[in-house]
N, C-alpha and C. Protein backbone atom coordinates (compact mmCIF):
# COMPACT_ATOMS: atom_id res chain seq x y z
N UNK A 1 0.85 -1.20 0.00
CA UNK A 1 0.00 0.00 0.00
C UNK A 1 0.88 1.25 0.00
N UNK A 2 0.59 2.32 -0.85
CA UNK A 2 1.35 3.69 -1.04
C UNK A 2 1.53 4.52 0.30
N UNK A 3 2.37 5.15 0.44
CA UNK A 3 1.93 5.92 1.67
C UNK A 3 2.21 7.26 1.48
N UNK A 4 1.72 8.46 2.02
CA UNK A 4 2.21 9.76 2.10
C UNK A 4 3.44 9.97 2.26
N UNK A 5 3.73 10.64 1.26
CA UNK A 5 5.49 10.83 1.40
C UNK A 5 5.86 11.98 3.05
N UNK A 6 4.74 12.47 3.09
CA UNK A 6 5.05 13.56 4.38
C UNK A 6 4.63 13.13 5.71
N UNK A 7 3.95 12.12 5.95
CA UNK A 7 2.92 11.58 7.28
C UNK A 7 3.04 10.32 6.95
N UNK A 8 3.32 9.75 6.30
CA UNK A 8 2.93 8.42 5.99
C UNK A 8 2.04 7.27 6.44
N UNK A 9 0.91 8.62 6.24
CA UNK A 9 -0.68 8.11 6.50
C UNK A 9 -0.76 7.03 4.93
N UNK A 10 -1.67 5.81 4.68
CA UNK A 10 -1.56 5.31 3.58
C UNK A 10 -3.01 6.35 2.78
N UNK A 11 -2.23 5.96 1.36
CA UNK A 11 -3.27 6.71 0.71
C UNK A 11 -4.59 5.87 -0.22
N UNK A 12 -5.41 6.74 -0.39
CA UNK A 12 -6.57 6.12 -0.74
C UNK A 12 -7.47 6.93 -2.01
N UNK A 13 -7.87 5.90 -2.76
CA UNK A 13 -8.17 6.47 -4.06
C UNK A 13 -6.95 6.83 -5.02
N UNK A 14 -7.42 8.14 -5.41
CA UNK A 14 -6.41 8.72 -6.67
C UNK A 14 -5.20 9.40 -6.30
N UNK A 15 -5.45 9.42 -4.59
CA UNK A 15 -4.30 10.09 -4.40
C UNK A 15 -2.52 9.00 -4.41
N UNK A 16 -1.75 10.19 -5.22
CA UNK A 16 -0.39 9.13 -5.58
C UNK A 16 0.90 9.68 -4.46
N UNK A 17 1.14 10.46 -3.85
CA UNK A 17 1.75 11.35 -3.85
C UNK A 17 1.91 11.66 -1.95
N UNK A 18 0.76 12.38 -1.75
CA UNK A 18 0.24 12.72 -0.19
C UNK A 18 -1.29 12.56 -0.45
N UNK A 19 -1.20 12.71 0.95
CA UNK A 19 -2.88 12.29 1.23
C UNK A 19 -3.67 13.74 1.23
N UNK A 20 -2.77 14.65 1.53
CA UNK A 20 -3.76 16.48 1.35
C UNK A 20 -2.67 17.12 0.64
N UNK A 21 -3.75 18.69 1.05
CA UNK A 21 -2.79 19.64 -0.11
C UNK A 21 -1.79 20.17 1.14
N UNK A 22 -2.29 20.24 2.36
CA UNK A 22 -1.51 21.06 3.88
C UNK A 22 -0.36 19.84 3.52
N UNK A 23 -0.19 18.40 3.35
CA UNK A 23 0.82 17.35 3.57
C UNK A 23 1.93 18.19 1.84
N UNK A 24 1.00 18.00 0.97
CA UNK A 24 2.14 18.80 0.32
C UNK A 24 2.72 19.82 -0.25
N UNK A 25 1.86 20.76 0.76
CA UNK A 25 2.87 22.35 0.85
C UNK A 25 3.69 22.06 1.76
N UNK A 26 3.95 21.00 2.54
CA UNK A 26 4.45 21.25 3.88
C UNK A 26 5.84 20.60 3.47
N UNK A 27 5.62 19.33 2.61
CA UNK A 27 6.97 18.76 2.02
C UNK A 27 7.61 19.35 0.75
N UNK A 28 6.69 20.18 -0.12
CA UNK A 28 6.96 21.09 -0.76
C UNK A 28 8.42 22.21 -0.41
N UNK A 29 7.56 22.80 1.31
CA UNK A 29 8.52 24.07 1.22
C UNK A 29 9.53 23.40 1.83
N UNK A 30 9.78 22.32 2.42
CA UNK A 30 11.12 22.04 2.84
C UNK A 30 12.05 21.93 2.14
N UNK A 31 11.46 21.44 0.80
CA UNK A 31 12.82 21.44 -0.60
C UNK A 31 13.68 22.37 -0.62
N UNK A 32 14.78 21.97 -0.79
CA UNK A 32 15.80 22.97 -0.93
C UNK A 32 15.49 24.00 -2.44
N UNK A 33 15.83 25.45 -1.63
CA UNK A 33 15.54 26.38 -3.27
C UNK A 33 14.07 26.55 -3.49
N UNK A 34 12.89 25.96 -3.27
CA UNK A 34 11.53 25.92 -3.32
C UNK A 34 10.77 27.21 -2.82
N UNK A 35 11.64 27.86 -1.79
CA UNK A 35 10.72 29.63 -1.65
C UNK A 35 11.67 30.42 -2.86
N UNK A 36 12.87 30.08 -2.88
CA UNK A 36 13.81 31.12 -3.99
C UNK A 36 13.18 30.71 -5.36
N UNK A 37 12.32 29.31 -5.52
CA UNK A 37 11.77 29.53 -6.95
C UNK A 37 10.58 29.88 -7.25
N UNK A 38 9.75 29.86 -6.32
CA UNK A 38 8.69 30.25 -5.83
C UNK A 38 8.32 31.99 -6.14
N UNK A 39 9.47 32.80 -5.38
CA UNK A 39 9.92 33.90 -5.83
C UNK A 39 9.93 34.35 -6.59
N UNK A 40 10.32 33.92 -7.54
CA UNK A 40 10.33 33.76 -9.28
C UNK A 40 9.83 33.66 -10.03
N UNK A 41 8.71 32.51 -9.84
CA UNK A 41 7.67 32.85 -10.10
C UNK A 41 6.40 33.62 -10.13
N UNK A 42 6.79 34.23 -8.98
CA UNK A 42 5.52 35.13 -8.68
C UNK A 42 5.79 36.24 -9.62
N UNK A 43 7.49 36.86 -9.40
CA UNK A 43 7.72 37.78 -10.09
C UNK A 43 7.50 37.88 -12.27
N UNK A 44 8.03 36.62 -12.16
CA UNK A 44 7.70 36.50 -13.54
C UNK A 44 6.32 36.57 -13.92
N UNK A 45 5.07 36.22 -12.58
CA UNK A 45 3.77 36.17 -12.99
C UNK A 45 3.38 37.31 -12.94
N UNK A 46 3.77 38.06 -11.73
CA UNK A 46 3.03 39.67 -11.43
C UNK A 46 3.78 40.96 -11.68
N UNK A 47 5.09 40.56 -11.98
CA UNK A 47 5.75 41.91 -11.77
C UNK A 47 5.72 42.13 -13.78
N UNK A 48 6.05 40.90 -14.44
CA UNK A 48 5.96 40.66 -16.06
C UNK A 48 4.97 40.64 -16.83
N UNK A 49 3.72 40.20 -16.15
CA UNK A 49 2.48 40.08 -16.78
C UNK A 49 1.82 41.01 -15.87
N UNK A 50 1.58 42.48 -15.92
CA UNK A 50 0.33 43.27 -14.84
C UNK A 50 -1.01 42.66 -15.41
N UNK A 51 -1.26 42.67 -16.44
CA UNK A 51 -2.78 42.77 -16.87
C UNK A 51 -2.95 40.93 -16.32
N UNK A 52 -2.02 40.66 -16.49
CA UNK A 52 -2.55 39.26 -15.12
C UNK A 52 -2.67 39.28 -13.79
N UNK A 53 -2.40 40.41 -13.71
CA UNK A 53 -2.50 40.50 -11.76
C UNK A 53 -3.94 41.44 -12.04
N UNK A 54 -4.22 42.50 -12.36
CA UNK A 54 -5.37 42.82 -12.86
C UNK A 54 -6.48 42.19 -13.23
N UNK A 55 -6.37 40.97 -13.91
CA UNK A 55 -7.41 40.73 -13.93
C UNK A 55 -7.73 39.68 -12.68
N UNK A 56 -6.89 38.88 -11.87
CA UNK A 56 -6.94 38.23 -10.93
C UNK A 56 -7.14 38.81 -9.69
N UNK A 57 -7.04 40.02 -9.65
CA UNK A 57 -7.69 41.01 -8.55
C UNK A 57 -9.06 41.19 -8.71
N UNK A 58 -9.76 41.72 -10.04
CA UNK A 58 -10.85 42.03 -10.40
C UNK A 58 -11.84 40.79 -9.64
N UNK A 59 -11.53 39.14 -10.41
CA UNK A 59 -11.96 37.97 -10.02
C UNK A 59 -12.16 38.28 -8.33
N UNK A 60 -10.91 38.11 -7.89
CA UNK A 60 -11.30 37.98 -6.45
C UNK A 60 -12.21 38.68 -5.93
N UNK A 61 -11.91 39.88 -6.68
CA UNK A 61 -13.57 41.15 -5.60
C UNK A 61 -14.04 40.66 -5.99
N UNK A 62 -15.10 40.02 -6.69
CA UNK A 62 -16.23 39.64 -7.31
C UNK A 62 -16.75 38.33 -6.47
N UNK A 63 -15.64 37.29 -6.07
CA UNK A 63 -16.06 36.26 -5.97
C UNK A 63 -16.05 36.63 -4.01
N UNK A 64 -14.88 37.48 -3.32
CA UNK A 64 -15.34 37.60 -1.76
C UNK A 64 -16.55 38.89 -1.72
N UNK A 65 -16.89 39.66 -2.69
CA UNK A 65 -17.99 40.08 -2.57
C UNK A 65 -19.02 39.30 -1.97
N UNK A 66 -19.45 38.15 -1.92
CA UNK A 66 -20.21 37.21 -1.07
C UNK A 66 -19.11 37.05 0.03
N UNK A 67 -19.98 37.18 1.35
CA UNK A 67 -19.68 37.24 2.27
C UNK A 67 -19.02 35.46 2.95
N UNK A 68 -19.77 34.90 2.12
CA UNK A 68 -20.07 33.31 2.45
C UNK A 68 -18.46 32.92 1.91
N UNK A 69 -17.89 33.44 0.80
CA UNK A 69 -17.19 33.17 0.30
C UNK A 69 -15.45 33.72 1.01
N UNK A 70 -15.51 34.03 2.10
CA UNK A 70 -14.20 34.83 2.84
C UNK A 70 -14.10 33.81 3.53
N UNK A 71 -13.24 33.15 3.31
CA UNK A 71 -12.29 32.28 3.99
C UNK A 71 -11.91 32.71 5.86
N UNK A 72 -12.08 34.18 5.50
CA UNK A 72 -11.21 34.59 7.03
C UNK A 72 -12.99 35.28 7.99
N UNK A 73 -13.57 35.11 7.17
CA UNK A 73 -15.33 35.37 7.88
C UNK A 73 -15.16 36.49 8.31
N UNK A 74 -14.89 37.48 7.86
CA UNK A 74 -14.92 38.78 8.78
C UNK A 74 -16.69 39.18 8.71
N UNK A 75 -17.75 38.74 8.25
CA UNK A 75 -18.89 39.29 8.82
C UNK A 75 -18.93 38.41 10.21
N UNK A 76 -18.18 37.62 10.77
CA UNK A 76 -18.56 37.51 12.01
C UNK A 76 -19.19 36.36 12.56
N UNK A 77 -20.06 36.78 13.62
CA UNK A 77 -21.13 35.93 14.16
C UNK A 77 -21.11 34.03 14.25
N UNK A 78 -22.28 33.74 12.88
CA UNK A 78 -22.70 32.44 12.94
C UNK A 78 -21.66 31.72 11.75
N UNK A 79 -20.90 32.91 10.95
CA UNK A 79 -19.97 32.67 10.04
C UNK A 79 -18.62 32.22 10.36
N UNK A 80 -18.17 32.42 11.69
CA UNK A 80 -17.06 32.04 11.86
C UNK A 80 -16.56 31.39 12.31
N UNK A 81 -15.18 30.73 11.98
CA UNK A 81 -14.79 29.19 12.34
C UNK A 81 -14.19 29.05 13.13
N UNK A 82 -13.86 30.13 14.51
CA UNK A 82 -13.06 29.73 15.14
C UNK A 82 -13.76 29.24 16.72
N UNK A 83 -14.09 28.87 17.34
CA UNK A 83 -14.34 27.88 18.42
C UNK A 83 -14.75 29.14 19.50
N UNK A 84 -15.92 28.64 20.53
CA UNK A 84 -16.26 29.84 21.74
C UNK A 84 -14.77 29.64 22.75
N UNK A 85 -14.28 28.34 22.63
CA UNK A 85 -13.03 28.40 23.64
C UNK A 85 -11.73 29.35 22.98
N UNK A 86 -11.64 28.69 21.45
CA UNK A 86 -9.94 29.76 20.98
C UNK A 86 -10.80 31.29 21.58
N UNK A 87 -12.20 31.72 21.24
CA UNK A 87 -11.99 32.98 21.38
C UNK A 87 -12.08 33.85 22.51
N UNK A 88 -12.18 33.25 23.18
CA UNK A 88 -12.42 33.04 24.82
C UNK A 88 -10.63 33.44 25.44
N UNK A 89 -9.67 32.21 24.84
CA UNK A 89 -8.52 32.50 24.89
C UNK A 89 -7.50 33.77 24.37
N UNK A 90 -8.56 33.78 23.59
CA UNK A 90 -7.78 35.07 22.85
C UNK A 90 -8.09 36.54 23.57
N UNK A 91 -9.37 36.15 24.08
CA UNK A 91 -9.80 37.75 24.58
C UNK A 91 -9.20 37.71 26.27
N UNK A 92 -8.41 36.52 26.65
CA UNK A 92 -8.02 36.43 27.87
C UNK A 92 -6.56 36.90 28.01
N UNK A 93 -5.71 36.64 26.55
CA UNK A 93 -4.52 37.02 26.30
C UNK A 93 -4.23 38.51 26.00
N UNK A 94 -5.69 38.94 25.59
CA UNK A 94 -5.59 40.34 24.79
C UNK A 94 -5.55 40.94 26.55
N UNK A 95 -6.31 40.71 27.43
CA UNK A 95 -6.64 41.31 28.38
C UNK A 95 -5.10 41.43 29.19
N UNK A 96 -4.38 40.00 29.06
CA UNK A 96 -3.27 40.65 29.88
C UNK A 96 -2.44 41.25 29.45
N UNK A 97 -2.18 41.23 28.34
CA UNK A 97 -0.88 41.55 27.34
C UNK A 97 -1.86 43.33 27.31
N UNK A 98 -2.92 43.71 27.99
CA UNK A 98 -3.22 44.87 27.16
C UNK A 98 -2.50 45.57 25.95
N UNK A 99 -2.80 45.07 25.08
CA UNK A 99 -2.17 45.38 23.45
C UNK A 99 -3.05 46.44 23.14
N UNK A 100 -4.02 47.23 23.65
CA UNK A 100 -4.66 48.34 23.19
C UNK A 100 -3.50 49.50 23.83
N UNK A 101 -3.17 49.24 24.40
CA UNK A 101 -2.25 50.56 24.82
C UNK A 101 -1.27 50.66 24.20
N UNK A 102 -0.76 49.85 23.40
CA UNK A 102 0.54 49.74 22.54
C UNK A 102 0.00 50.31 20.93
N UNK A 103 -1.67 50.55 20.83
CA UNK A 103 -1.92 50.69 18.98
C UNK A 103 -2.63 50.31 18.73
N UNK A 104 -3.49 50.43 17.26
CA UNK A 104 -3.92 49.42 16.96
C UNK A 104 -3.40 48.21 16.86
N UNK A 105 -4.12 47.13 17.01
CA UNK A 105 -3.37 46.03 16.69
C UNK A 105 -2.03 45.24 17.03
N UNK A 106 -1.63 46.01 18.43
CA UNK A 106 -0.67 45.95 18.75
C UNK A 106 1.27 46.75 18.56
N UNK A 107 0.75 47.14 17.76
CA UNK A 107 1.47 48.11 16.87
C UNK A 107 1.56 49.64 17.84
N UNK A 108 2.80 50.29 17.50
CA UNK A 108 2.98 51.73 17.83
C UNK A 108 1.66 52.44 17.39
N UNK A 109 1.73 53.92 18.06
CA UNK A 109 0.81 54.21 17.44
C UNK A 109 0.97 55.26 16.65
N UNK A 110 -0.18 55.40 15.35
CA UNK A 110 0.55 55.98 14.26
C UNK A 110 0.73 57.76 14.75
N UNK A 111 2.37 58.89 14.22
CA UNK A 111 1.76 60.02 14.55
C UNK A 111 1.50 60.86 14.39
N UNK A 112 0.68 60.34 12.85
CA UNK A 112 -0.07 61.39 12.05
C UNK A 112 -1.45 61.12 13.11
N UNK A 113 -1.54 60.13 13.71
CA UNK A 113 -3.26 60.35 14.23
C UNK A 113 -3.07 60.37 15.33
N UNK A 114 -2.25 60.82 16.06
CA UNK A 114 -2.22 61.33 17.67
C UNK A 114 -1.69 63.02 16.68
N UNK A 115 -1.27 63.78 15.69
CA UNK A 115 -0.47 64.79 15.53
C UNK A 115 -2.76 65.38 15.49
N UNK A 116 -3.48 64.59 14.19
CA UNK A 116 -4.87 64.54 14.20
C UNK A 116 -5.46 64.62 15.65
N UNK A 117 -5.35 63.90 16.29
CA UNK A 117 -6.14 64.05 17.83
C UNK A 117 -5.43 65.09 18.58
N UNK A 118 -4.41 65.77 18.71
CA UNK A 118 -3.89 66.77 19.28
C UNK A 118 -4.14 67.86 19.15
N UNK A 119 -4.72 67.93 17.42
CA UNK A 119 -5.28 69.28 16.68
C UNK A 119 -6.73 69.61 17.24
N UNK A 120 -7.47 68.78 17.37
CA UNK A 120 -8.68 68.85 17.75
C UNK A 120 -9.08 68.45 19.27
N UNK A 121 -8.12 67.94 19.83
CA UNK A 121 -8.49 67.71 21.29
C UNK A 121 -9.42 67.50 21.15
N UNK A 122 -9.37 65.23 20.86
CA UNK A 122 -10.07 63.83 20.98
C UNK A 122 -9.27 63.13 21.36
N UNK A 123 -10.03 62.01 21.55
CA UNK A 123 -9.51 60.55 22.37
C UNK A 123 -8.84 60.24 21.00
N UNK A 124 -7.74 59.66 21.36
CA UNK A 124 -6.77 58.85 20.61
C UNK A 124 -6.74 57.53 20.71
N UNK A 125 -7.35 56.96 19.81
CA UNK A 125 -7.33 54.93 19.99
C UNK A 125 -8.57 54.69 21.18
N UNK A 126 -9.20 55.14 20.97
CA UNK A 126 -10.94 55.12 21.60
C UNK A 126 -10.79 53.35 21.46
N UNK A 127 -11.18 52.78 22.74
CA UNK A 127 -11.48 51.01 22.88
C UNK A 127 -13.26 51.32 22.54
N UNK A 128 -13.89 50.57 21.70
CA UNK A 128 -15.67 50.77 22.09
C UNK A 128 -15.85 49.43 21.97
N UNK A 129 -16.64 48.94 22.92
CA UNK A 129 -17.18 47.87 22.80
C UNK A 129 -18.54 47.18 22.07
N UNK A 130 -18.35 46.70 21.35
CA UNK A 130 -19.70 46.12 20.47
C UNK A 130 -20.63 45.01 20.42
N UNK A 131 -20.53 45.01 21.76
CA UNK A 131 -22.11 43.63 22.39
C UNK A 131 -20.97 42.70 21.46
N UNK A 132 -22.01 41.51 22.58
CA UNK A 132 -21.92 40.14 22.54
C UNK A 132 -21.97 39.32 21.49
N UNK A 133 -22.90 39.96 20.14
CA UNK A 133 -23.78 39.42 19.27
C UNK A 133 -23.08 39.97 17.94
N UNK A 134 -21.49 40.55 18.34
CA UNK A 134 -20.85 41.08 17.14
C UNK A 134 -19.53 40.66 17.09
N UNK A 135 -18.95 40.57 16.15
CA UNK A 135 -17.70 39.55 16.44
C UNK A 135 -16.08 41.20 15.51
N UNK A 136 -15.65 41.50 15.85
CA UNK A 136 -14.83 41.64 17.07
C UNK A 136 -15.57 42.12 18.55
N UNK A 137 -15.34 41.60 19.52
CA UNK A 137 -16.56 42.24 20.70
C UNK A 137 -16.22 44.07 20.85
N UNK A 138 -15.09 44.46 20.41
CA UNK A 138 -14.32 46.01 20.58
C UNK A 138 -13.74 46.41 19.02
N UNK A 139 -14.03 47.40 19.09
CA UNK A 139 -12.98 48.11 17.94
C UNK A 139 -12.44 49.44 18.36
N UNK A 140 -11.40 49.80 17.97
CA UNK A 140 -10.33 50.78 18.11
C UNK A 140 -10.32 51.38 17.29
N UNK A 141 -11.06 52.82 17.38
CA UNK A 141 -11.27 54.30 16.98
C UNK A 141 -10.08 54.73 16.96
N UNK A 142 -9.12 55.19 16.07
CA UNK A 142 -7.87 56.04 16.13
C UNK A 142 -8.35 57.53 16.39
N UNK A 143 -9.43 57.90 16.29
CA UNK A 143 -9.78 59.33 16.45
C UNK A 143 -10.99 59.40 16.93
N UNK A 144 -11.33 59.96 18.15
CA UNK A 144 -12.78 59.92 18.54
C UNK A 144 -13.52 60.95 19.07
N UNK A 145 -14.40 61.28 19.11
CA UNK A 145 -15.74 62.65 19.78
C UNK A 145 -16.53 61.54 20.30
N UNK A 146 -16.41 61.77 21.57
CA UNK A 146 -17.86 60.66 22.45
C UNK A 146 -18.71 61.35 22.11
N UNK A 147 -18.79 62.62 22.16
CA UNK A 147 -20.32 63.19 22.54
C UNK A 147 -21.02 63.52 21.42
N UNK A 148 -20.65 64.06 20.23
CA UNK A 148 -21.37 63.60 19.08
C UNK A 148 -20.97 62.06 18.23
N UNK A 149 -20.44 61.23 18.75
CA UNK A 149 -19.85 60.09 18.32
C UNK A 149 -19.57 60.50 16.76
N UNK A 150 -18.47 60.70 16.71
CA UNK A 150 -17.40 60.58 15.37
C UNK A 150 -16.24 60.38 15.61
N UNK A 151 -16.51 59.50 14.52
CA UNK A 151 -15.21 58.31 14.13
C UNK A 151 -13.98 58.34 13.26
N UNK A 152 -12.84 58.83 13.51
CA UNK A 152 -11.98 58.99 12.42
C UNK A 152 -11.01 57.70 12.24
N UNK A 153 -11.00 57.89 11.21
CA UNK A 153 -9.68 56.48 10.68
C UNK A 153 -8.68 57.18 10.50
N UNK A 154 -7.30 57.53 10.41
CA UNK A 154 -6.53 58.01 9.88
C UNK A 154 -5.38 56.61 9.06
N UNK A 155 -5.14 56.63 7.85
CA UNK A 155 -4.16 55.74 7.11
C UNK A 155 -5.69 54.68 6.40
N UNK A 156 -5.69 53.53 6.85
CA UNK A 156 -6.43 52.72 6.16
C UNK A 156 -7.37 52.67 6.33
N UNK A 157 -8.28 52.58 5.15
CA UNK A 157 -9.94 52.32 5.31
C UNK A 157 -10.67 51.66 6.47
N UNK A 158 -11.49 52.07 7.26
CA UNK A 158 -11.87 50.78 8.03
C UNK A 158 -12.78 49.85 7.11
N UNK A 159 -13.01 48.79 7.40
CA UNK A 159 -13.65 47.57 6.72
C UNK A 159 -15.18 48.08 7.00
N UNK A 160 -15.80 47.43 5.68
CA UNK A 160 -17.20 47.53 5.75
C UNK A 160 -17.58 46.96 7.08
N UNK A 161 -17.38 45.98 7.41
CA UNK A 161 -18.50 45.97 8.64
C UNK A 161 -17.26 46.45 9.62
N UNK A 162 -16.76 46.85 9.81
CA UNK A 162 -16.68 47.98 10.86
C UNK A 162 -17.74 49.28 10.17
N UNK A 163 -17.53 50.02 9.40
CA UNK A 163 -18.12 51.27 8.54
C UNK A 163 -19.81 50.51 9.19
N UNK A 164 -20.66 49.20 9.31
CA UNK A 164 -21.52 48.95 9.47
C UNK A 164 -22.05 49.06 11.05
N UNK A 165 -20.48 48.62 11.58
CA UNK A 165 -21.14 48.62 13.07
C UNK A 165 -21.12 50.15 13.55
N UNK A 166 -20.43 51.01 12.94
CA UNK A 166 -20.90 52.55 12.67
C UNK A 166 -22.11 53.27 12.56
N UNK A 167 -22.35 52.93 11.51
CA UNK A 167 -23.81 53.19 10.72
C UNK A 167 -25.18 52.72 12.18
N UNK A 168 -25.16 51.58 12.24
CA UNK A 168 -26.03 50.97 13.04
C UNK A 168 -25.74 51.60 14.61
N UNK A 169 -24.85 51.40 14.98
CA UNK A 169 -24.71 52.41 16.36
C UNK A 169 -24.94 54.28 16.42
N UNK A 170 -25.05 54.73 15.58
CA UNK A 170 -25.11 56.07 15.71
C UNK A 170 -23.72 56.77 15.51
N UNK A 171 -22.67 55.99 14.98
CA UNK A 171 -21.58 56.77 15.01
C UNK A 171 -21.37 57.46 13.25
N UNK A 172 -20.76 58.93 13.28
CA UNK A 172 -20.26 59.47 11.78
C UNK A 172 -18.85 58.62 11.64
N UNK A 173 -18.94 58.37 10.11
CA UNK A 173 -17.46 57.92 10.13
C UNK A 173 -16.49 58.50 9.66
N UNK A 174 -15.02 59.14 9.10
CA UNK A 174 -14.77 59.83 8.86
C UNK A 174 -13.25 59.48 8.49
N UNK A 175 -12.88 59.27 7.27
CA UNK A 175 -11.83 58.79 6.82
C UNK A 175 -10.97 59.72 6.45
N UNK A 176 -9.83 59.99 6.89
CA UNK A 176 -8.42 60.77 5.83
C UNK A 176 -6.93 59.91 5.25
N UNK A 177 -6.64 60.06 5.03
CA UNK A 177 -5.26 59.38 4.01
C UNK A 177 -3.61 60.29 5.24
N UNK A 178 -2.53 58.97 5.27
CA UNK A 178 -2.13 59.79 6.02
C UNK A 178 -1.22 60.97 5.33
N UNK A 179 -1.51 61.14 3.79
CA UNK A 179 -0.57 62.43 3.06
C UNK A 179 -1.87 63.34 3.51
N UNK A 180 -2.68 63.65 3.63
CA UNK A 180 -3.72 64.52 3.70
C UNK A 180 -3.06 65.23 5.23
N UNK A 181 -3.10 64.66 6.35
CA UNK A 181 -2.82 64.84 7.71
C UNK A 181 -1.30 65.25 7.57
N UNK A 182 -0.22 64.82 6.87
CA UNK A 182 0.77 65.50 6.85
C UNK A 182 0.80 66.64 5.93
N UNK A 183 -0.43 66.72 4.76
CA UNK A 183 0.23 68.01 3.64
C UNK A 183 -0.65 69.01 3.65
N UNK A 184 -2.63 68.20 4.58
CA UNK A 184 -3.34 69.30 3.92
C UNK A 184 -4.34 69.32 5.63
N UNK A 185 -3.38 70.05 7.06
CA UNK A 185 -4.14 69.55 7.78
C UNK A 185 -5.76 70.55 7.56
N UNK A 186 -4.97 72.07 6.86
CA UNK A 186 -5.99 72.70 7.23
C UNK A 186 -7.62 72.18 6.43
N UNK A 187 -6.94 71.45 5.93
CA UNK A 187 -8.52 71.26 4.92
C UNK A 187 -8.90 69.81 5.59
N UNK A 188 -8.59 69.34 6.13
CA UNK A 188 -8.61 67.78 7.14
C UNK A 188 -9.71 68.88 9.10
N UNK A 189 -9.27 69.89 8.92
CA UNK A 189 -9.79 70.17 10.35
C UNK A 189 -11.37 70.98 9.41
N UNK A 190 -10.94 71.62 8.78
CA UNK A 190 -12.14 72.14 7.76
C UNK A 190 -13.66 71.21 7.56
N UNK A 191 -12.82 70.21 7.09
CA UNK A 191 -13.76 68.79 6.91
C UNK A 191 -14.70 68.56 8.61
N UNK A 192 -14.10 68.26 9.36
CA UNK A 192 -14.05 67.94 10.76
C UNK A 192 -15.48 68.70 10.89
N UNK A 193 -14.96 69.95 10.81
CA UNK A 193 -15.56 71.52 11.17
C UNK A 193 -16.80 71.17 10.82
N UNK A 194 -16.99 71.07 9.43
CA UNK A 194 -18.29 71.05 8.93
C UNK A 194 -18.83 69.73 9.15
N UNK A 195 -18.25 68.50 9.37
CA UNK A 195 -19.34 67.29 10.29
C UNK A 195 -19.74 67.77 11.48
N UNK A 196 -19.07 68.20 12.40
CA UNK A 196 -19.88 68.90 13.84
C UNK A 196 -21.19 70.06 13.72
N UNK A 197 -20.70 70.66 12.52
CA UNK A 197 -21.74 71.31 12.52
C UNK A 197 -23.10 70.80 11.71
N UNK A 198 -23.15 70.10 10.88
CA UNK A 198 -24.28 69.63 10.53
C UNK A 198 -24.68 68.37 11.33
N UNK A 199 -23.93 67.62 12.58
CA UNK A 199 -24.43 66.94 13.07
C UNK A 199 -25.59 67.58 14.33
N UNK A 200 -24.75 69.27 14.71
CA UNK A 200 -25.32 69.91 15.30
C UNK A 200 -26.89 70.77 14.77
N UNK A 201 -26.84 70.85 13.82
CA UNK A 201 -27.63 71.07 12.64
C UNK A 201 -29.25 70.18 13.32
N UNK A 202 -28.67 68.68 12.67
CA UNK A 202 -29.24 67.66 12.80
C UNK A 202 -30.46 67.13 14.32
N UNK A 203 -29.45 67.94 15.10
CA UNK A 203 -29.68 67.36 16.57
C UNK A 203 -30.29 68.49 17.30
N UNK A 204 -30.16 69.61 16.78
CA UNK A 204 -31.65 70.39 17.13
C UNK A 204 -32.57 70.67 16.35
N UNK A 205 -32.91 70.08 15.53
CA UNK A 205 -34.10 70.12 14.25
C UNK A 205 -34.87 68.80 14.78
């Protein structure tokens, strides 16, 4: 009987080789030279052919446009694969390691958006918590107004369902780029200016 060249689980059916695809990426990358050709390929695929990386980008939006179809489940909830215990563990590790005080994400924090929160005197890296029934349970506001709740991102987009758990909570959202915050603050506080005021607008009408 054949066996897996990597586990040497025996194999069954058509398989000649390994028994999965994890058994042979795994004996794959140990080959000697196998990431240096690997390399090479990519480059010859993406850096030589663009209108092939183009159109293989296009594909992908189209096909994680369904939500069902994201491998990494970021809508959350009943979609996601990771276990009530891993996440249980994870929010036990986050708690001691407090990694919100270090950034987003663990990371420094950026200081175009503390140079942004200094200008306007706001919370910097706002923790908010988002019930039970939403999967991250917190998200981290780089720029925040409690009292009319607005939300700034500074550098990267936040993700649609963050932008959703926005929308649905009552919060404005409010995106800048971080060349904008280094080249154009006055038109970045301008912007600001005029969300407070039409939220104020809003809230006595």
């Amino acid at each position: 009987m054949t066996k897996c060249t990597q586990c040497s689980v025996e194999l069954t059916g058509r398989q000649k080789k390994f028994c999965s695809r994890k058994c042979s990426a795994v004996w794959n990358a140990s080959q000697p030279g196998f990431a240096e050709a690997m390399s090479q390929r990519r480059k010859q695929f993406f850096v030589d052919r663009p209108e092939e990386k183009e159109r293989i980008s296009q594909r992908q939006k189209l096909r994680y446009a369904d939500l069902a179809n994201r491998p990494w489940h970021q809508a959350g909830g009943e979609l996601t694969t990771h276990s009530r215990k891993s996440r249980q563990m994870r929010s036990e590790q986050m708690r001691a390691q407090q990694i919100w005080k270090k950034g987003g994400n663990g990371r420094a924090r950026s200081w175009r958006q503390e140079k942004l929160a200094q200008a306007l005197g706001w919370v910097s890296e706002y923790v908010v918590a988002t019930g039970n029934e939403w999967l991250p349970h917190a998200y981290k506001i780089d720029v925040a107004e409690l009292d009319l709740k607005i939300a700034i991102e500074v550098g990267n987009v936040a993700s649609r369902h963050k932008q959703d758990w926005y929308t649905l909570n009552g919060w404005t959202y409010l995106h800048f780029s971080n060349r904008m915050v280094e080249t154009w603050m006055d038109g970045v506080l301008q912007t600001v200016a005029s969300t407070i005021s039409a939220l104020r607008e809003t809230t006595t009408t």
